[in-house]
Every structure is written in C-alpha cells, then in structure tokens.
C-alpha atoms as a PDB file:
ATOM      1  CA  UNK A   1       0.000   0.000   0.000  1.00  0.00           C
ATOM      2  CA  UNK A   2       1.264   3.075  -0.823  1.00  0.00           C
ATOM      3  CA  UNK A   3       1.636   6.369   1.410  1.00  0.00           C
ATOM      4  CA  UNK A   4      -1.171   8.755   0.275  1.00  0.00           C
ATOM      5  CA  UNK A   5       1.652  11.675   0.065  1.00  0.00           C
ATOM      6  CA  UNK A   6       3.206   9.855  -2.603  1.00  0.00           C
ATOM      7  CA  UNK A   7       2.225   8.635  -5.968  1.00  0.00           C
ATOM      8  CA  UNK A   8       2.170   5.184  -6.218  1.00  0.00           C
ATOM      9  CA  UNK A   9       4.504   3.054  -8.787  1.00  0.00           C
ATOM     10  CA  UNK A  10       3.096   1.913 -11.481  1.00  0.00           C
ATOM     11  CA  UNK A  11       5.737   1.470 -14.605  1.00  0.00           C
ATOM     12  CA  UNK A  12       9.769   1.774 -14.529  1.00  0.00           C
ATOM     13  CA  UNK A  13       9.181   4.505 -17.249  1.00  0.00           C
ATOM     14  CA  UNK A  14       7.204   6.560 -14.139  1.00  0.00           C
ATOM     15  CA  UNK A  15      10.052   5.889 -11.512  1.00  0.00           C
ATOM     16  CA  UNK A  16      13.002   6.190 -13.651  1.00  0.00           C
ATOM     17  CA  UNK A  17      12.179   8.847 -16.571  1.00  0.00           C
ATOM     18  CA  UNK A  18       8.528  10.742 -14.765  1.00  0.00           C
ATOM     19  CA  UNK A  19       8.042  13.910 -12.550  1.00  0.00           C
ATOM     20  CA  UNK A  20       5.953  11.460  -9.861  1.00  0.00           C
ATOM     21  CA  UNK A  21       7.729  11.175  -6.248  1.00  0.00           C
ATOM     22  CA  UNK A  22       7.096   7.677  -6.055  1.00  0.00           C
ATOM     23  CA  UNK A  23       9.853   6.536  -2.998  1.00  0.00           C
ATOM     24  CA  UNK A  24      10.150   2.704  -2.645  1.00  0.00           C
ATOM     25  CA  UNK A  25      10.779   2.324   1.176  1.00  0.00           C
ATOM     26  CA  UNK A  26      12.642  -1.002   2.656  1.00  0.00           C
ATOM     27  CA  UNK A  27      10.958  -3.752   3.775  1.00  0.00           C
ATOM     28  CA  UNK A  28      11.493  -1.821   7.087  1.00  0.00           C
ATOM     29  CA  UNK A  29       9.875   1.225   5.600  1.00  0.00           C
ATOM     30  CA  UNK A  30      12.783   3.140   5.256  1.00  0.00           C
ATOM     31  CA  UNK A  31      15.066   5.070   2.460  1.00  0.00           C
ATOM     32  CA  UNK A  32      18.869   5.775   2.934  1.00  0.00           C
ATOM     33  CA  UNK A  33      19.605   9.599   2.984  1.00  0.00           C
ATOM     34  CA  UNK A  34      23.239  10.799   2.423  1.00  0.00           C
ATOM     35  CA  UNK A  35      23.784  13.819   3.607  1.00  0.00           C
ATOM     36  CA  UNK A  36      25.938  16.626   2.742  1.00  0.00           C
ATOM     37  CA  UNK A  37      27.028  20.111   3.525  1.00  0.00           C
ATOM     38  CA  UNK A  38      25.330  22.852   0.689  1.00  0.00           C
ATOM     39  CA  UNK A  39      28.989  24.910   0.697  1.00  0.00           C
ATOM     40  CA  UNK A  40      31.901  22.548   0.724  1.00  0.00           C
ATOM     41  CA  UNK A  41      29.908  19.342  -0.554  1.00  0.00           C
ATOM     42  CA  UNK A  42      30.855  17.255   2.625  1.00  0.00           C
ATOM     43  CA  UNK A  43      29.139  14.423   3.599  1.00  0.00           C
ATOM     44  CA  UNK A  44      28.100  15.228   7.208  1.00  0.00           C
ATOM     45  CA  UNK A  45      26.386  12.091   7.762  1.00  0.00           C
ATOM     46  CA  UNK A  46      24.153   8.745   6.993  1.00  0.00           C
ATOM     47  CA  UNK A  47      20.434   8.772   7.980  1.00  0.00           C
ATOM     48  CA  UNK A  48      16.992   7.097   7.025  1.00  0.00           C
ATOM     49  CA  UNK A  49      13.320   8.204   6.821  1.00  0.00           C
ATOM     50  CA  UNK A  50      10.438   6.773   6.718  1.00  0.00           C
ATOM     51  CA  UNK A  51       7.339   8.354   5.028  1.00  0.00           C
ATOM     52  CA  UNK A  52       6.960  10.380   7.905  1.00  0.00           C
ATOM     53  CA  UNK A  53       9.968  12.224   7.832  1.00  0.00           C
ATOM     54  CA  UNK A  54      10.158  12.164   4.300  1.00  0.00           C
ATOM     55  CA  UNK A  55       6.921  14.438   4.539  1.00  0.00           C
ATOM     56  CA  UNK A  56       8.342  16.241   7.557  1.00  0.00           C
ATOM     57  CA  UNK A  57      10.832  17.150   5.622  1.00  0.00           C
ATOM     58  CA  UNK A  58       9.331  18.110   2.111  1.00  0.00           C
ATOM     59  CA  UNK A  59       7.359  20.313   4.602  1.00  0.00           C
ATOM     60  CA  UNK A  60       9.358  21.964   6.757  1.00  0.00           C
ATOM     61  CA  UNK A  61      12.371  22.041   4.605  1.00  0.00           C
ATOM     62  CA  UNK A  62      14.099  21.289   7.829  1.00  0.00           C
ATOM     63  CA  UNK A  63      15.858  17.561   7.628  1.00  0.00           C
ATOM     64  CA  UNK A  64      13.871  14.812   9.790  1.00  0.00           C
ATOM     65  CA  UNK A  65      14.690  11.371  10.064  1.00  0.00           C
ATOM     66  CA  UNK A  66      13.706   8.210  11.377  1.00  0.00           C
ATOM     67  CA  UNK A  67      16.131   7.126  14.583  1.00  0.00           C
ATOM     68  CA  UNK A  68      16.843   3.336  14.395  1.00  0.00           C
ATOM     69  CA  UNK A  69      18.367   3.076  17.518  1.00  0.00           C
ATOM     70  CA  UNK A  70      15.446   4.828  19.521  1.00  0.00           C
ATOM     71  CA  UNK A  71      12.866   3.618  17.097  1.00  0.00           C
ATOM     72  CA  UNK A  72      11.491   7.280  16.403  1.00  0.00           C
ATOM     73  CA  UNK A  73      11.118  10.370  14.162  1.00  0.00           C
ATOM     74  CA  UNK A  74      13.801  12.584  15.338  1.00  0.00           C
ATOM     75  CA  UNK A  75      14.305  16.685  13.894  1.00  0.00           C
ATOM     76  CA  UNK A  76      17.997  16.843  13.366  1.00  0.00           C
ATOM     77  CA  UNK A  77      18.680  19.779  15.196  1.00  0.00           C
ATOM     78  CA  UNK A  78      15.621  19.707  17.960  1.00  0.00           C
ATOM     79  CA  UNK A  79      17.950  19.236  20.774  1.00  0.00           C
ATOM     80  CA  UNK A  80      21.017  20.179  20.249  1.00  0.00           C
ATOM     81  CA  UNK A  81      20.485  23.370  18.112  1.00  0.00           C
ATOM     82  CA  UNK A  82      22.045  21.867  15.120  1.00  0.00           C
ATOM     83  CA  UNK A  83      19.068  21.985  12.866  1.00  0.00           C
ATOM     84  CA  UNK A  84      20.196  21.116   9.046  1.00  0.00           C
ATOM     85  CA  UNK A  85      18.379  23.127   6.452  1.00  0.00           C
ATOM     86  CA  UNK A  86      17.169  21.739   2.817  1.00  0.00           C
ATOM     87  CA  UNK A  87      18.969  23.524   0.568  1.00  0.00           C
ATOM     88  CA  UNK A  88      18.510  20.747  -2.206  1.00  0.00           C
ATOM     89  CA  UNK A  89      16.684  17.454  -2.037  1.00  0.00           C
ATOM     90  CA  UNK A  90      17.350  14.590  -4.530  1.00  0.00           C
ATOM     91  CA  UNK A  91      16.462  11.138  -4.969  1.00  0.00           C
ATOM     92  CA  UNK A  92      17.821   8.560  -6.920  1.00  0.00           C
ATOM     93  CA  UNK A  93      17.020   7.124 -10.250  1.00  0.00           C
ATOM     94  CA  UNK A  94      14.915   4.438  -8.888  1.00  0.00           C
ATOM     95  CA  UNK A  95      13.895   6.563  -5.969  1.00  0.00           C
ATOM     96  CA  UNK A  96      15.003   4.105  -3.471  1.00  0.00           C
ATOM     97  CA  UNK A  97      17.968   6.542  -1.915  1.00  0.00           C
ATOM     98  CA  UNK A  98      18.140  10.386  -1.115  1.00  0.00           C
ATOM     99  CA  UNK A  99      20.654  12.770  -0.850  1.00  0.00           C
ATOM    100  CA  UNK A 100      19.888  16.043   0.771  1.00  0.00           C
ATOM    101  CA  UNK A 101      22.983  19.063   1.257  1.00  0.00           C
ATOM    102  CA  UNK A 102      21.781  21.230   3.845  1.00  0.00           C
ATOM    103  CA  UNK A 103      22.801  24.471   5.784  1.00  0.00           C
ATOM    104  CA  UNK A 104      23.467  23.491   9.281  1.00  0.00           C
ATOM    105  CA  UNK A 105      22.850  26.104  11.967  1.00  0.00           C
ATOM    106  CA  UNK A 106      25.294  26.804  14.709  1.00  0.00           C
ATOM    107  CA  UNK A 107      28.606  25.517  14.196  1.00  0.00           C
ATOM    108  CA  UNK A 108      27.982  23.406  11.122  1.00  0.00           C
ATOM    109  CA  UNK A 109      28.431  20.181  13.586  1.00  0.00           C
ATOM    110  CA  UNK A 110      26.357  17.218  12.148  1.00  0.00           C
ATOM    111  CA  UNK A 111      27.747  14.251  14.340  1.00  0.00           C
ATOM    112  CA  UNK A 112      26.205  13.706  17.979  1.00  0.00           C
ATOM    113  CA  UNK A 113      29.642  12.891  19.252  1.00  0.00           C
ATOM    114  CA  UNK A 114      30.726  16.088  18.580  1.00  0.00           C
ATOM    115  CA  UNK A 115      32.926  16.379  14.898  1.00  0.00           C
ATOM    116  CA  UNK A 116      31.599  18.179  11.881  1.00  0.00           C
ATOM    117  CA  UNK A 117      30.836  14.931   9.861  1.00  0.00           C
ATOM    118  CA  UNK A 118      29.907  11.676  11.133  1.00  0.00           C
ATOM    119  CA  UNK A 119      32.922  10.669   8.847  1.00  0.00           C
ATOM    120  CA  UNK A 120      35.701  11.731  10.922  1.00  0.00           C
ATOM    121  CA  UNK A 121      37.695   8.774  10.543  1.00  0.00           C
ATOM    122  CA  UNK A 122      39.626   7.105   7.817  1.00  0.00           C
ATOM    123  CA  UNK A 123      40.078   3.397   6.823  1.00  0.00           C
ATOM    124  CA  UNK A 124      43.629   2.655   5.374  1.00  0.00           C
ATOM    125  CA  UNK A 125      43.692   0.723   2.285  1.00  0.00           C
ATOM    126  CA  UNK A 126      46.106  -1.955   0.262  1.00  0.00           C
ATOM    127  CA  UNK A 127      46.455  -4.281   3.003  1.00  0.00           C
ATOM    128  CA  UNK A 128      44.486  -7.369   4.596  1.00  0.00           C
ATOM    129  CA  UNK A 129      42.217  -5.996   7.274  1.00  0.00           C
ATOM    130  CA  UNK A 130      43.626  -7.401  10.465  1.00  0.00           C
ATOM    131  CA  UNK A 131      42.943  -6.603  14.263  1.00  0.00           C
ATOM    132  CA  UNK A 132      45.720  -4.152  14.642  1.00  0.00           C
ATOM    133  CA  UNK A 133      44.643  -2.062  11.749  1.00  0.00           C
ATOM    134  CA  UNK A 134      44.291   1.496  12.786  1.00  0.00           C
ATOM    135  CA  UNK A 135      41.742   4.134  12.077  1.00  0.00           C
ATOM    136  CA  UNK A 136      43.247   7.661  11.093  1.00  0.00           C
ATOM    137  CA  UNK A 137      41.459  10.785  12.143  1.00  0.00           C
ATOM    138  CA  UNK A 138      40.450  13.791   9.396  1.00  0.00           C
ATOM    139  CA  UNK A 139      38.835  15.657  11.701  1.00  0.00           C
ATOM    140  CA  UNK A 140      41.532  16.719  14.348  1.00  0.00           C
ATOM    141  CA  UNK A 141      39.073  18.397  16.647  1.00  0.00           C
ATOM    142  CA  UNK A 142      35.265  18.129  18.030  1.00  0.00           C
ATOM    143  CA  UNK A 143      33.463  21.390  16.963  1.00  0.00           C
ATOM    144  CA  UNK A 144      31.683  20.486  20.748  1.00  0.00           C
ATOM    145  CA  UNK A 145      31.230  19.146  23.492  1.00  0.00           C
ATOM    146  CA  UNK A 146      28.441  16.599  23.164  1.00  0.00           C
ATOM    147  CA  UNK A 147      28.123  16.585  26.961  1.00  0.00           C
ATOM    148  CA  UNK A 148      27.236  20.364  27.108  1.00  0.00           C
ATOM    149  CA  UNK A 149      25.331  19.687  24.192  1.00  0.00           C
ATOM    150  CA  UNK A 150      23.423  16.661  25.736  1.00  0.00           C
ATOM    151  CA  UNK A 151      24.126  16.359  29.375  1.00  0.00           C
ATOM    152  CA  UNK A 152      25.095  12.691  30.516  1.00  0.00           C
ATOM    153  CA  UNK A 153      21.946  11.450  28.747  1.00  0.00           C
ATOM    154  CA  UNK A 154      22.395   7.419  28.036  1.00  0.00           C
ATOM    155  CA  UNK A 155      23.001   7.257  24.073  1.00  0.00           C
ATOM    156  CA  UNK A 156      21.593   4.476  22.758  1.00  0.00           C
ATOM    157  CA  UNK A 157      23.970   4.471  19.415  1.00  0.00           C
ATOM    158  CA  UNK A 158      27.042   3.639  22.018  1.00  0.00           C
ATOM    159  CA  UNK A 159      27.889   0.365  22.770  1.00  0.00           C
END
C-alpha cells in the first residue's frame, strides 16, 4: 500500500524517466539519505526516513529522520540546536535513496559525538584488514562538546 503523500509506482518509465515522487521504502519502511554540507559538498552524515519524515521534511524544509536506535522520528537539530536546512533534495534514479545538502545552523556540527561529519575517521587501504589495523582521524578536533550539548543522557547508538 502506498503512502497517500506519494504517488504510487506503477511502470519503470514513471520511476526512472517521470516527474511522480514515487519513494520505494525497505521492507522496514525506510530510504537511505546521504547527507551533505550545501557549501563545501561534505558528507556530514548517513540517515533514514520513513514516510513520515520524508513528509516532515518536504514540509518543513528542515531535515527529519527516522532514529533506528530509539525507534522514532527525530528533527535533526531539535535538541542540540544543530538543525540542518534543505537547501537541495534529490532522490535517486529508482527513488530508493536520497541525498539532501543542507545548511546546518550553529557551528555546522552534524555528528552527535561532537565532529563536523559523522565521517571523521579514515580506513587505510592496500592491506588485509587485520585486528591491529588502525583508524586515522580527518577531523583533528570536536566542533563540541556533546556533553554540554546533551548532558550525561544514556546514548543508545554507544555500545
């Protein structure tokens, strides 16, 4: 059944070539949104939404997303400050994945742990992956303190 914000599928000619938003969610309801900053063309992070935050979103032109971990639709930016404005939406060719570059208020921080990007780290290449392999940092600094940020709050994305 298909959300009654969207137009349902109905040909590959409709998803692929048409004007229709026609999203085809997961099996868990969900679309893969890359994310990336509007001036430099960083990605700042991965998310998902659902149909709900897909509409949230087309609405508000504000970025909302579906939280896996807490099972909820969460406004990037709600409580930390760090709300990430549309600035361009896309989706994909079969409109299965989107990628959004926002404006991100305050100081540009996408990452709950603190860094600009949720990509702060490298993975070196041209070896066999092994336990001693080491992760190198891009991001030298946290643009803040997630603990002023969030206060000692449990995060369910930690282990």
């Amino acid at each position: 059944m298909t959300d009654q914000r969207f137009t349902e599928r109905t040909s590959v000619e409709q998803v692929e070539e048409g004007r229709d938003l026609a999203p085809k969610f997961d099996q868990d309801g969900l679309l893969p949104v890359v994310t990336s900053d509007a001036a430099s063309g960083d990605v700042l992070m991965l998310g998902y939404m659902n149909a709900e935050a897909l509409a949230k979103t087309i609405e508000t032109g504000e970025a909302h997303y579906w939280s896996r971990s807490r099972a909820t639709l969460w406004h990037k930016g709600a409580t930390s400050g760090l709300v990430q404005r549309v600035v361009d939406m896309r989706i994909d060719d079969d409109q299965d994945a989107l990628w959004i570059k926002v404006e991100v208020a305050g100081s540009g921080a996408s990452c709950h742990v603190g860094y600009r990007s949720c990509f702060y780290r490298s993975i070196p290449t041209g070896k066999a992956p092994s336990p001693d392999l080491e992760l190198t940092f891009e991001e030298q600094e946290k643009t803040f303190d997630p603990n002023d940020v969030y206060g000692d709050a449990p995060n369910p994305t930690r282990l």
